[in-house]
Protein backbone atom coordinates (compact mmCIF):
# COMPACT_ATOMS: atom_id res chain seq x y z
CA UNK A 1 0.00 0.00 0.00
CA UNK A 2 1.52 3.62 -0.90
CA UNK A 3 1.30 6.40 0.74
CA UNK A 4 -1.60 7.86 -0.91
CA UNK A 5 -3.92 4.71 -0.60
CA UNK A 6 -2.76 5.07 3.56
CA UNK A 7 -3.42 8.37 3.64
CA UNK A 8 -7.26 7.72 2.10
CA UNK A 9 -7.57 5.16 4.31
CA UNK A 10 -7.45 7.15 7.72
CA UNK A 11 -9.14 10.04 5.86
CA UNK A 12 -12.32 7.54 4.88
CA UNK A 13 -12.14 6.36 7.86
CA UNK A 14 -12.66 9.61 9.81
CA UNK A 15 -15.55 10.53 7.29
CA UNK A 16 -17.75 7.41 8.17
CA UNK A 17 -17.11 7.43 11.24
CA UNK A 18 -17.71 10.77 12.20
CA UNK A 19 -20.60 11.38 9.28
CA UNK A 20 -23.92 9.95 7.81
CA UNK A 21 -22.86 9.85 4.33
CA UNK A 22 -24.19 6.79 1.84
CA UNK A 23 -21.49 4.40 0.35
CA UNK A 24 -22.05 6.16 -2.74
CA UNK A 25 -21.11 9.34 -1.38
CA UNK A 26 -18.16 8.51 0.55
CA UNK A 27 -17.05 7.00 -2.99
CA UNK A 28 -16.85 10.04 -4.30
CA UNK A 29 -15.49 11.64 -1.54
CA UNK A 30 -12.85 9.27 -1.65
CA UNK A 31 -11.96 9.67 -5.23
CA UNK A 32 -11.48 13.18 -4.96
CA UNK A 33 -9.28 12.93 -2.01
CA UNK A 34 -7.57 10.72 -4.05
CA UNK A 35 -7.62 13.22 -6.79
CA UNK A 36 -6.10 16.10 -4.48
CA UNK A 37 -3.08 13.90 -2.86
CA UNK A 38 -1.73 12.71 -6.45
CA UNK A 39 -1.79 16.22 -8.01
CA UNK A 40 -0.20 17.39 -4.51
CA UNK A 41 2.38 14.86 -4.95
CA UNK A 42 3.23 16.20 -8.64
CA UNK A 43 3.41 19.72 -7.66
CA UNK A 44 5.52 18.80 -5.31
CA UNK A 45 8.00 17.19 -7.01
CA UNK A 46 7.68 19.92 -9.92
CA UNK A 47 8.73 22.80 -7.91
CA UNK A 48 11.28 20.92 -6.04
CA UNK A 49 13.23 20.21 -9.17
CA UNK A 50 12.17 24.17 -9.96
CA UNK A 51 13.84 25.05 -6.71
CA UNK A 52 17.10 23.21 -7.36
CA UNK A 53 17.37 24.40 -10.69
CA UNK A 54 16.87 27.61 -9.44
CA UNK A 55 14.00 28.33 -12.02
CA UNK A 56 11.13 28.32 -8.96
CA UNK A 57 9.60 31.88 -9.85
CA UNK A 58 9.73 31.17 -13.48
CA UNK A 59 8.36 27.83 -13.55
CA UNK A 60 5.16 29.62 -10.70
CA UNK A 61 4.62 31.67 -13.42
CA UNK A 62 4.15 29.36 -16.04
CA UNK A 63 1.88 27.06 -13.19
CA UNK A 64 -0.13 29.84 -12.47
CA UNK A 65 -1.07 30.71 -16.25
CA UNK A 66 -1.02 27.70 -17.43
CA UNK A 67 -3.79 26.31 -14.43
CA UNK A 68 -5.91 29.29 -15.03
CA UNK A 69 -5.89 28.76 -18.71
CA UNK A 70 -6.84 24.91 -18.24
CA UNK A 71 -9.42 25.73 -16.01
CA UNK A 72 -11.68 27.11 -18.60
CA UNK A 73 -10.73 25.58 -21.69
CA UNK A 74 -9.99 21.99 -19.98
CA UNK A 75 -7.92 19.23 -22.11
CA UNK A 76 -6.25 15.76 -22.23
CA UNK A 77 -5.06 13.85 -19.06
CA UNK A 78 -1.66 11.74 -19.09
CA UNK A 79 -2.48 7.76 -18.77
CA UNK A 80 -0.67 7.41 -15.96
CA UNK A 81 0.92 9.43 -12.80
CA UNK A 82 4.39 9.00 -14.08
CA UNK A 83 3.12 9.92 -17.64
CA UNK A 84 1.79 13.20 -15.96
CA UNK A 85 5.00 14.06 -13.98
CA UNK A 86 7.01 14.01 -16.71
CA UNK A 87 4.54 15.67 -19.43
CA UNK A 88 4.38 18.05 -16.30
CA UNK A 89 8.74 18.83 -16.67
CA UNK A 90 8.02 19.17 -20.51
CA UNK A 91 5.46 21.73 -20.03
CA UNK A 92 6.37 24.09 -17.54
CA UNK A 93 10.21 23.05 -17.48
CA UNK A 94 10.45 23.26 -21.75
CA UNK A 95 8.41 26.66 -21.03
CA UNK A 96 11.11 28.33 -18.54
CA UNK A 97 13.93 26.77 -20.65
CA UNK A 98 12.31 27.82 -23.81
CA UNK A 99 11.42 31.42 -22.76
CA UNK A 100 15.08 32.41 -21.36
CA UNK A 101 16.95 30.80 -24.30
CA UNK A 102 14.63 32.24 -27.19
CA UNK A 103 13.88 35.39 -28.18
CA UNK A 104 9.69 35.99 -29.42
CA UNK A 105 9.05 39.36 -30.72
CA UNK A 106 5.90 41.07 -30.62
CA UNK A 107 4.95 39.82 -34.10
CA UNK A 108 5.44 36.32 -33.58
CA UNK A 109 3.98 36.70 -29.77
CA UNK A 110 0.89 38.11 -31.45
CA UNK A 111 0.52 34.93 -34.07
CA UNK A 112 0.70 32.84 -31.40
CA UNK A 113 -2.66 34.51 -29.67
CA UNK A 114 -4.19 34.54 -32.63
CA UNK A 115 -3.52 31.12 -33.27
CA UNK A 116 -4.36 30.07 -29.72
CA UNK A 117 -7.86 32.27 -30.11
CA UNK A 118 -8.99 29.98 -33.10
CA UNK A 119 -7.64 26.82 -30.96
CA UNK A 120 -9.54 27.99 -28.35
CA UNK A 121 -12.52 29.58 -30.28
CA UNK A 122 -13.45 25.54 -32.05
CA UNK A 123 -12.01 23.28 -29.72
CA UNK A 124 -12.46 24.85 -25.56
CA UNK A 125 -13.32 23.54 -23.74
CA UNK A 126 -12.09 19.67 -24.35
CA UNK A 127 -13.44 17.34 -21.54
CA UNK A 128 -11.97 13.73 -21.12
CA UNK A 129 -13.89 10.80 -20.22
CA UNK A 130 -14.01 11.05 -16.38
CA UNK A 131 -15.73 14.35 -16.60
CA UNK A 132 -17.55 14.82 -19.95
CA UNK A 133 -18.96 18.33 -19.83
CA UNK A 134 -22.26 17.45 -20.93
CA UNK A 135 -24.53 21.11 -20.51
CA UNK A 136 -24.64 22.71 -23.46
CA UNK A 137 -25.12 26.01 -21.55
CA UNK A 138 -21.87 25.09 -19.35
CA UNK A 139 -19.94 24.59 -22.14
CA UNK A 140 -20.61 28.08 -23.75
CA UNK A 141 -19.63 29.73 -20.77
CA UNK A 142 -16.31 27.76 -20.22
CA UNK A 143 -15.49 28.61 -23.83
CA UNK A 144 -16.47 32.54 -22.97
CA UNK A 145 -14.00 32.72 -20.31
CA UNK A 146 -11.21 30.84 -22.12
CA UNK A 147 -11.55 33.44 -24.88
CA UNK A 148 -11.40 36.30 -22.32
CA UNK A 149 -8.42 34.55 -21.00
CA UNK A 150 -6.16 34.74 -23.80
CA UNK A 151 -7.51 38.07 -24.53
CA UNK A 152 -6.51 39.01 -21.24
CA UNK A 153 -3.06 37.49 -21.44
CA UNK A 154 -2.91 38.75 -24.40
CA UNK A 155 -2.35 42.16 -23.51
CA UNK A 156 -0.57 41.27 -20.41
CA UNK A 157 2.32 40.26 -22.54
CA UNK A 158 2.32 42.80 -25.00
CA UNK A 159 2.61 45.18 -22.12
CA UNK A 160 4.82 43.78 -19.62
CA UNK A 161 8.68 44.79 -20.07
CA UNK A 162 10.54 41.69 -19.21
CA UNK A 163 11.27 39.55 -22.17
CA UNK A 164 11.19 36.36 -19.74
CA UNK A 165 7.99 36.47 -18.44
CA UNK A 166 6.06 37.77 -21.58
CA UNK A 167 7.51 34.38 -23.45
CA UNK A 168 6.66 32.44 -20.29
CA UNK A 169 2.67 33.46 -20.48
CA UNK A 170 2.64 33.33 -24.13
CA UNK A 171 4.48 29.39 -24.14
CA UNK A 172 1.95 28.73 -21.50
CA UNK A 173 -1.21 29.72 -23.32
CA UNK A 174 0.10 28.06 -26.55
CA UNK A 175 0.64 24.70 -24.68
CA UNK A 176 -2.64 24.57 -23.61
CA UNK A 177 -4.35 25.43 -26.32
CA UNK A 178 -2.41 22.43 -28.22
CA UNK A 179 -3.64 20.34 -25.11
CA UNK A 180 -7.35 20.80 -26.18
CA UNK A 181 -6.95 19.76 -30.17
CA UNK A 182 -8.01 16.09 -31.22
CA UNK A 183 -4.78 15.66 -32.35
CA UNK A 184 -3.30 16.09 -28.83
CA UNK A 185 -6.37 13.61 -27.86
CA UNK A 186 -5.20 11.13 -30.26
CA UNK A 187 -1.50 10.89 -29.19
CA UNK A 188 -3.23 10.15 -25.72
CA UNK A 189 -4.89 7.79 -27.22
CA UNK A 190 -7.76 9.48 -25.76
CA UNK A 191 -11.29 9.95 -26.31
CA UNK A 192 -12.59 13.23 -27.79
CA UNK A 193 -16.51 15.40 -27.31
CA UNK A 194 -17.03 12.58 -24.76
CA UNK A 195 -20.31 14.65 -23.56
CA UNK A 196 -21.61 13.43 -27.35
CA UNK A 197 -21.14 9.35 -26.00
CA UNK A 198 -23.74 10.41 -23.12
CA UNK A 199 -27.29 9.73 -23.71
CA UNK A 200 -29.77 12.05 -21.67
């Protein structure tokens, strides 16, 4: 048993015992403590390797868009945990490497908005089996506030000074917005509009 099965097991354990909840509940309870401890496990060991690199501000940066982003406009999960560590040093790792090392001017930060707006504007948001975003209505408004988003970022980085940071939030929005195209679904091997496989 690992240490994130032990540490559901004493939480479950102090739910039924100290509530009323159905087994069905405390299922889903469960799974999203589950949920919680992996992904704190991951961020962990992202920003660790940040710190010792010495690339922890950089890499927040990146985290920060790159969640708020996702949050909206969704996208494709890794397999596995392992799979989603290291897809997790590509992403925000490649991004800090990428942004110090390479030079975007405003012209080619501006394509990649616009590029990221179309992304965004036919594919946001992209749900994945586990959670198929099946309200119409709910998916409108996820796609409204992705757009605003990258709107939003967009003028962030045209305004900030600091070369760094403006390729940082552009990389970020970019890698998401790849992150919600079938073809990023397919090299998951993943399946794609899963609300459309749920019958009402």
């Amino acid at each position: 048993m690992n240490i994130t099965e032990k540490t559901t097991k004493i939480f479950i354990k102090f739910i039924k015992n100290n509530t009323e909840k159905s087994e069905e509940e405390i299922e889903k309870v469960q799974y999203g403590f589950q949920v919680i401890i992996m992904n704190l496990f991951k961020i962990i060991i992202l920003f660790s390797t940040a710190y010792f690199l010495e690339i922890f501000m950089y890499t927040l940066v990146a985290f920060i868009v790159f969640g708020i982003f996702r949050s909206f406009a969704c996208g494709v999960h890794a397999n596995t945990s392992l799979n989603c560590i290291i897809i997790n040093y590509v992403v925000f790792l490649g991004n800090v490497f990428i942004s110090i090392n390479l030079s975007l001017n405003k012209s080619i930060i501006v394509i990649i908005y616009i590029i990221s707006l179309i992304l965004v504007r036919l594919y946001a948001p992209a749900d994945t089996e586990e959670r198929p975003l099946v309200s119409k209505k709910h998916r409108n408004k996820l796609k409204t506030r992705a757009i605003i988003v990258v709107l939003g970022f967009t003028l962030i980085s045209l305004l900030i000074e600091n070369s760094i940071y403006m390729n940082l939030i552009t990389t970020s929005i970019m890698e998401e917005s790849i992150l919600i195209t079938p073809v990023a679904y397919t090299i998951f091997k993943k399946p794609y509009r899963n609300y459309a496989n749920i019958k009402l």
